[in-house]
Protein backbone atom coordinates (compact mmCIF):
# COMPACT_ATOMS: atom_id res chain seq x y z
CA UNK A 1 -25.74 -1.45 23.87
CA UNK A 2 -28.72 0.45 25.08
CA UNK A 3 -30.26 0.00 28.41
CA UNK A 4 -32.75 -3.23 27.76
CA UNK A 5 -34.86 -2.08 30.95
CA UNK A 6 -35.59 1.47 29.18
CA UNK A 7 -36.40 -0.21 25.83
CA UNK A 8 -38.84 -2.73 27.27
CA UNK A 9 -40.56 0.22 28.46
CA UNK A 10 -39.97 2.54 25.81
CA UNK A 11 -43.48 3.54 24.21
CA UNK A 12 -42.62 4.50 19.99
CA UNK A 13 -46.58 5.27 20.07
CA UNK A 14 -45.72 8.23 22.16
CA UNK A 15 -44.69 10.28 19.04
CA UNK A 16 -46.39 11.34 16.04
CA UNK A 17 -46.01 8.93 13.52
CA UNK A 18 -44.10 9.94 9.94
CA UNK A 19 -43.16 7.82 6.83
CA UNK A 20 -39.43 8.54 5.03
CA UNK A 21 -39.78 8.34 0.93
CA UNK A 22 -37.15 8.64 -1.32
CA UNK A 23 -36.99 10.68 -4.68
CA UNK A 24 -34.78 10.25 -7.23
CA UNK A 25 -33.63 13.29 -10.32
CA UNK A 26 -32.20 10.95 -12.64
CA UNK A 27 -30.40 13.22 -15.47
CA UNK A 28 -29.22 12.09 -18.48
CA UNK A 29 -27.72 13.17 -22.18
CA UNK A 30 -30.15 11.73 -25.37
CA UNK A 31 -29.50 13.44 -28.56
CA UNK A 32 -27.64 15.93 -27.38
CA UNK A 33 -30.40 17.24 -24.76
CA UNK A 34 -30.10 17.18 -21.18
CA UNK A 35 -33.15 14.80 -19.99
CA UNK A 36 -34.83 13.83 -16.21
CA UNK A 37 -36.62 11.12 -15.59
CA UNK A 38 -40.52 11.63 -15.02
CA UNK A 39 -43.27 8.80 -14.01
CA UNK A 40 -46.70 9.70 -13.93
CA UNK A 41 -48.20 8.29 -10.87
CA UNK A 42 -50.92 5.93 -10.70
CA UNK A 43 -52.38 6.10 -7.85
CA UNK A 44 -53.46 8.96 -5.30
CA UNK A 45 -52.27 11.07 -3.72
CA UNK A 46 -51.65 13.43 -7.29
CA UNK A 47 -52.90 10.40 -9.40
CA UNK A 48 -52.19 11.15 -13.16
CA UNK A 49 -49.51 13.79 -12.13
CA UNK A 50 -45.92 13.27 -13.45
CA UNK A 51 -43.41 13.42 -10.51
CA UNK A 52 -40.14 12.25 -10.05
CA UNK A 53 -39.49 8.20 -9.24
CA UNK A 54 -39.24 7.30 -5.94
CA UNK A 55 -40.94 5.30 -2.85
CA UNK A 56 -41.42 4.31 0.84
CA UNK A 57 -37.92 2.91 1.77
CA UNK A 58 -38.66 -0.26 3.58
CA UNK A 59 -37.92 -0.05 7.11
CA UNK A 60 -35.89 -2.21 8.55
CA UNK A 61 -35.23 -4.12 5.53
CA UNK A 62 -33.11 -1.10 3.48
CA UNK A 63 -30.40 1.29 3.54
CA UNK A 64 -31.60 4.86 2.29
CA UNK A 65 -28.84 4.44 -0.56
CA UNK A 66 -30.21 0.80 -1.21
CA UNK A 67 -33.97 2.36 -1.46
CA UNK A 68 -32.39 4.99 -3.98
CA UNK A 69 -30.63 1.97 -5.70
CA UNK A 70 -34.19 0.22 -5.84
CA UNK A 71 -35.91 2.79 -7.26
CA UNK A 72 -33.67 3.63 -9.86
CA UNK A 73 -33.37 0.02 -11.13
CA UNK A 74 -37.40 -0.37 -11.51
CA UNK A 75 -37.86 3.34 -13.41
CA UNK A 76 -35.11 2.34 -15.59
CA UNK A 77 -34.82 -1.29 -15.58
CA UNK A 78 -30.84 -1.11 -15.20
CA UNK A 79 -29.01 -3.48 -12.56
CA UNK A 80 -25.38 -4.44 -11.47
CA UNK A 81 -25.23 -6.78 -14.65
CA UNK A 82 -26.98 -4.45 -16.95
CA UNK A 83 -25.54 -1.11 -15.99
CA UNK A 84 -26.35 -0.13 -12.33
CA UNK A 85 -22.96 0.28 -11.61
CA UNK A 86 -21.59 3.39 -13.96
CA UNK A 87 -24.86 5.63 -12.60
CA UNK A 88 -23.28 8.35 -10.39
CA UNK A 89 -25.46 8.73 -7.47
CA UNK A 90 -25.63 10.67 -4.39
CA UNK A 91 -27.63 12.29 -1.56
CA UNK A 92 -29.25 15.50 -2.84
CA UNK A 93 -31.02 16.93 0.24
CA UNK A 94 -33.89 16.40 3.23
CA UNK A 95 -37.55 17.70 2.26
CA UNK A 96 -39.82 17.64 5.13
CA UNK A 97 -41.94 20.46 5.31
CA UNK A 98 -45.02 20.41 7.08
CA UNK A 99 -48.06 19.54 4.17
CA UNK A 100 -45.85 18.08 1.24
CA UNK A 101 -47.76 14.97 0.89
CA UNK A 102 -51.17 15.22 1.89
CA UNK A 103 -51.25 11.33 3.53
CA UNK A 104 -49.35 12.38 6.68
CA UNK A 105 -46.01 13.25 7.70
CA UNK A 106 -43.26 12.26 5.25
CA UNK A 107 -40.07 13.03 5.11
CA UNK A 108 -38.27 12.82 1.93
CA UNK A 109 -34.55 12.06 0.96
CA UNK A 110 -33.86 13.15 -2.17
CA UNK A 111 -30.82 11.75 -4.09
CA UNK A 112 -29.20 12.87 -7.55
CA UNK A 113 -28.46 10.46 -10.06
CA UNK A 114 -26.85 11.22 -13.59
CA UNK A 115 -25.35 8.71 -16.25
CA UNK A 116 -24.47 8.34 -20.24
CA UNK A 117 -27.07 7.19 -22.14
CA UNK A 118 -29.73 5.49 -19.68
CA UNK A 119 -31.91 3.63 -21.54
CA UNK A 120 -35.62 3.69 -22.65
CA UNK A 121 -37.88 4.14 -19.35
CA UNK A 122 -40.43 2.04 -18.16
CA UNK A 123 -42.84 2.50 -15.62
CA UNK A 124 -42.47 0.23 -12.14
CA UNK A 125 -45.31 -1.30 -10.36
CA UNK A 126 -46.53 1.67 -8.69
CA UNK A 127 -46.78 4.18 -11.94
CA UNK A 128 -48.82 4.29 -14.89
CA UNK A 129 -46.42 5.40 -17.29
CA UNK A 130 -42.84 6.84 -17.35
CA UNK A 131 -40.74 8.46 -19.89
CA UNK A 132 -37.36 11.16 -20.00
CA UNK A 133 -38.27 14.52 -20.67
CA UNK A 134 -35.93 17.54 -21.72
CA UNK A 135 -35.30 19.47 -18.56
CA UNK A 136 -36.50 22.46 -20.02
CA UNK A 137 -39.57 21.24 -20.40
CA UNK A 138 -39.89 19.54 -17.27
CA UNK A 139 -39.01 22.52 -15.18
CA UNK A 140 -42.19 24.21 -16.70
CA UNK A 141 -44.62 21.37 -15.79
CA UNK A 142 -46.78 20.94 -12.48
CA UNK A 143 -44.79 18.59 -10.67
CA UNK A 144 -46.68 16.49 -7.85
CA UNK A 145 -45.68 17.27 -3.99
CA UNK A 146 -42.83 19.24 -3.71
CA UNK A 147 -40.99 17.42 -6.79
CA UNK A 148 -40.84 20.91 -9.04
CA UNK A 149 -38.22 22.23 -6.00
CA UNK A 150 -36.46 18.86 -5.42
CA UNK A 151 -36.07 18.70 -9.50
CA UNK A 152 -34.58 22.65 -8.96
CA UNK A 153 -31.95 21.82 -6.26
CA UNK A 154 -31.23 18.80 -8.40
CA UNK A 155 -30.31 20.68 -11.30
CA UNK A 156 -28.50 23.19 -9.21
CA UNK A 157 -26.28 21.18 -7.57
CA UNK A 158 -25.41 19.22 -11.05
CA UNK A 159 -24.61 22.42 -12.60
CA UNK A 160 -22.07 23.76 -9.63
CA UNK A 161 -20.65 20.15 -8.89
CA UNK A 162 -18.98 19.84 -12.61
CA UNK A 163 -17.83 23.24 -11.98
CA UNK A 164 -15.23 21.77 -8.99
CA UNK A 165 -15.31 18.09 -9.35
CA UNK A 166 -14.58 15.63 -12.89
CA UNK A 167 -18.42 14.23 -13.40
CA UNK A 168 -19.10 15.56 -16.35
CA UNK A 169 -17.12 12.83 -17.51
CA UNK A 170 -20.09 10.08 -15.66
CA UNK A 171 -22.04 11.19 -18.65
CA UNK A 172 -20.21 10.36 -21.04
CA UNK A 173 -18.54 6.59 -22.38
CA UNK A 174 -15.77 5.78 -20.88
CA UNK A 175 -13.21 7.16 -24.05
CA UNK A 176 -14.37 10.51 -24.69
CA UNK A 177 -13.19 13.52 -26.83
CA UNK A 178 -12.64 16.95 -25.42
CA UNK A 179 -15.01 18.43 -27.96
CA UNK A 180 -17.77 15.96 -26.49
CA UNK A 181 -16.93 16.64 -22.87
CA UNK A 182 -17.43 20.59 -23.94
CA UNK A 183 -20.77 19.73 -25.29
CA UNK A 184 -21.86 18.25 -21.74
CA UNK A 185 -21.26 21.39 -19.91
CA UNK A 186 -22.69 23.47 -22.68
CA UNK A 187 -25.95 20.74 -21.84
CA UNK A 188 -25.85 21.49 -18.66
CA UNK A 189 -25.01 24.93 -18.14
CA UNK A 190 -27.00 26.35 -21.16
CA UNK A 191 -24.29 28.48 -22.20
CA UNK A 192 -21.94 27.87 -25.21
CA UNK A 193 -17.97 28.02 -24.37
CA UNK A 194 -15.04 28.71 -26.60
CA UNK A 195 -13.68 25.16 -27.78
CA UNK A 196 -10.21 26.36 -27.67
CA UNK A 197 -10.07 28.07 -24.03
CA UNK A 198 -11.75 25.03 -22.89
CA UNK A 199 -9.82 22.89 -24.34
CA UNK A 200 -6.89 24.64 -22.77
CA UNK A 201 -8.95 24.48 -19.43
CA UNK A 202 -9.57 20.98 -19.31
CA UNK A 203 -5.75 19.29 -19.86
CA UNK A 204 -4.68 22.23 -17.33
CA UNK A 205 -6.55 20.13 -14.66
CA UNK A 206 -3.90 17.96 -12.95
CA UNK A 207 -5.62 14.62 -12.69
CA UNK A 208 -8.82 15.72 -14.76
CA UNK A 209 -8.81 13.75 -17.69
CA UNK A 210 -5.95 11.18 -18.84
CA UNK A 211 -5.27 10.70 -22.86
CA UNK A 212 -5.70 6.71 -24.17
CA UNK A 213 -3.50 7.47 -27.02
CA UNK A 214 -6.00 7.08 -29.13
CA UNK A 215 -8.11 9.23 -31.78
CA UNK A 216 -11.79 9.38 -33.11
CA UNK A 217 -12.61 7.40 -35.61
CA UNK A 218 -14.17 10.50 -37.38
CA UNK A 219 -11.92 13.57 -38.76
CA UNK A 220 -12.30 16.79 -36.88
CA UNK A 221 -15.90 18.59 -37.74
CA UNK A 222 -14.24 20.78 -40.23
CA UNK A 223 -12.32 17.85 -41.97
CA UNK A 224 -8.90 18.15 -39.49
CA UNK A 225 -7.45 15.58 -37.71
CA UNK A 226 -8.94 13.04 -36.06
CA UNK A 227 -10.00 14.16 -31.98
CA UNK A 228 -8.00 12.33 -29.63
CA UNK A 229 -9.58 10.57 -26.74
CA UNK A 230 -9.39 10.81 -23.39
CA UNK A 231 -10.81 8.98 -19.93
CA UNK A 232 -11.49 9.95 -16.77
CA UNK A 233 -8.44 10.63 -14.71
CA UNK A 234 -7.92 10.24 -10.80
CA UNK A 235 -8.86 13.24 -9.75
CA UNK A 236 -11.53 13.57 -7.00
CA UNK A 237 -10.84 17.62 -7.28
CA UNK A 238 -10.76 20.36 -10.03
CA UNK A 239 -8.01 22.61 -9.41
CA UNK A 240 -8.47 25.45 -10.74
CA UNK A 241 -12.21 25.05 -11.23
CA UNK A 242 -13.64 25.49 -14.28
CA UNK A 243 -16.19 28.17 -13.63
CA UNK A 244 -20.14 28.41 -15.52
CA UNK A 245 -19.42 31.62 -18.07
CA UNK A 246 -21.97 33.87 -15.56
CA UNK A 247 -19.88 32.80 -12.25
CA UNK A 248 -16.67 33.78 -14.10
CA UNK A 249 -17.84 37.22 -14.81
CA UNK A 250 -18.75 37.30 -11.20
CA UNK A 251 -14.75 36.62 -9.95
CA UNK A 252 -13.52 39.28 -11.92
C-alpha cells in the first residue's frame, strides 16, 4: 500500500491537468460494403463535424474497456441482451499529441471494434445525428480532431490482423460458407482472390474454420451443389497466414 504520510501531502494540482477520451472505429459488412460508424457532433469543439463515437471515460467510475463498451452500446444501441457480446473489440492505439483537441490536453485511447451486421445507428446524447458510412467514403471526408488518422490505423490494423488471426469470421453469422468468408477479405482488403486457391487456403488452416455438416440452403452461384457451412474453429493463430494479394508478391 502506498505510504499514507506522502499521499496526505501529495499535491495532484502540481501537474498540468489532461482529460483521457475514448474513440471507437466500429466496422461493419451491410450489403456487401465494408462500413464505419460516423456521428456528427453536436456540440463544440468541431460542432456539425462527423467524427468517430466516443467520450470522456468517467474517472474513477470506469474501466477504459468499460468506457469503449459504453460508447459503443449508445452509437449503436446494442447491449449484452441485444448483441453486445458477439462485437470483437480491442485496444487500437494512444493519440496524444500536443493540439488534437483544442479544449486542453486529452489523451485519447482508441479501440477497434468490428461485427456482422450491426444494426441501424442512432445518435447518443451527446451527437446530433449518426449513421454507417462506406469506408471509402469516409476516408475522403474531414474528420474532426485527429479522427481521419485514428480511422487510418483502424483500418490498417483490421486489414493485417485477418491476415494472421481467424476474425474475419467475427463478421460474419455464426454458420458461414467459404465463398462468404472470401467475400469478407475481398471487403476488406479491396482486392479480389481466386475462390479456389482460397478455398484451398482456408481448410489448410489447422484450427481455422470447423465444418457443421451442413450445406446452404441455396445451390452453388452457378447452379452446383449446395456450399457447405462452416464455424469458427479454435484457433487463436493462422498458420500459415493467409497473406493480402500485394504482401504475397512482396515474400516472393
Amino acid at each position: 500500500m502506498p505510504d499514507e504520510d506522502y499521499l496526505a501531502s501529495y499535491d495532484p494540482g502540481a501537474y498540468p491537468p489532461f482529460a483521457v477520451t475514448i474513440d471507437v472505429v466500429v466496422l461493419t459488412l451491410r450489403e456487401g460494403v465494408l462500413n464505419v460508424l460516423l456521428v456528427r457532433r453536436g456540440g463544440e469543439p468541431f460542432a456539425g463535424a462527423w467524427a468517430l463515437p466516443g467520450g470522456f471515460v468517467q474517472a474513477g467510475a470506469e474501466t477504459l474497456d468499460e468506457a469503449a463498451a459504453r460508447e459503443l452500446a449508445e452509437e449503436t444501441g446494442l447491449d449484452e441482451e441485444r448483441g453486445l457480446g458477439r462485437v470483437h473489440l480491442e485496444q487500437l492505439g494512444t493519440y496524444g499529441d500536443p493540439g488534437r483537441d483544442p479544449r486542453m490536453a486529452v489523451v485519447s485511447v482508441a479501440y477497434l471494434a468490428f461485427a456482422p451486421d450491426l444494426p441501424e445507428a442512432h445518435a447518443g446524447s451527446d451527437a446530433a445525428d449518426a449513421r454507417w458510412t462506406p469506408v471509402a467514403e469516409a476516408e475522403g471526408m474531414e474528420l474532426a480532431f485527429d479522427h481521419r488518422r485514428i480511422l487510418a490505423d483502424g483500418l490498417e490494423r483490421a486489414r493485417s490482423k485477418i491476415e494472421y488471426t481467424p476474425l474475419a469470421t467475427a463478421f460474419l453469422s455464426k454458420e458461414f460458407t467459404v465463398g462468404e468468408l472470401r467475400a469478407v477479405y475481398e471487403t476488406v482488403w479491396g482486392a479480389e482472390l481466386h475462390a479456389g486457391n482460397f478455398h484451398r487456403k482456408v481448410l489448410s488452416v489447422p484450427g481455422f474454420v470447423e465444418s457443421t455438416g451442413a450445406t446452404a440452403d441455396r445451390a452453388g452461384s452457378r447452379g452446383g451443389p449446395r456450399a457447405r457451412l462452416y464455424r469458427a474453429g479454435d484457433a487463436r493463430l493462422l498458420h500459415p497466414a493467409l497473406l493480402r494479394p500485394d504482401r504475397e508478391d512482396s515474400v516472393r
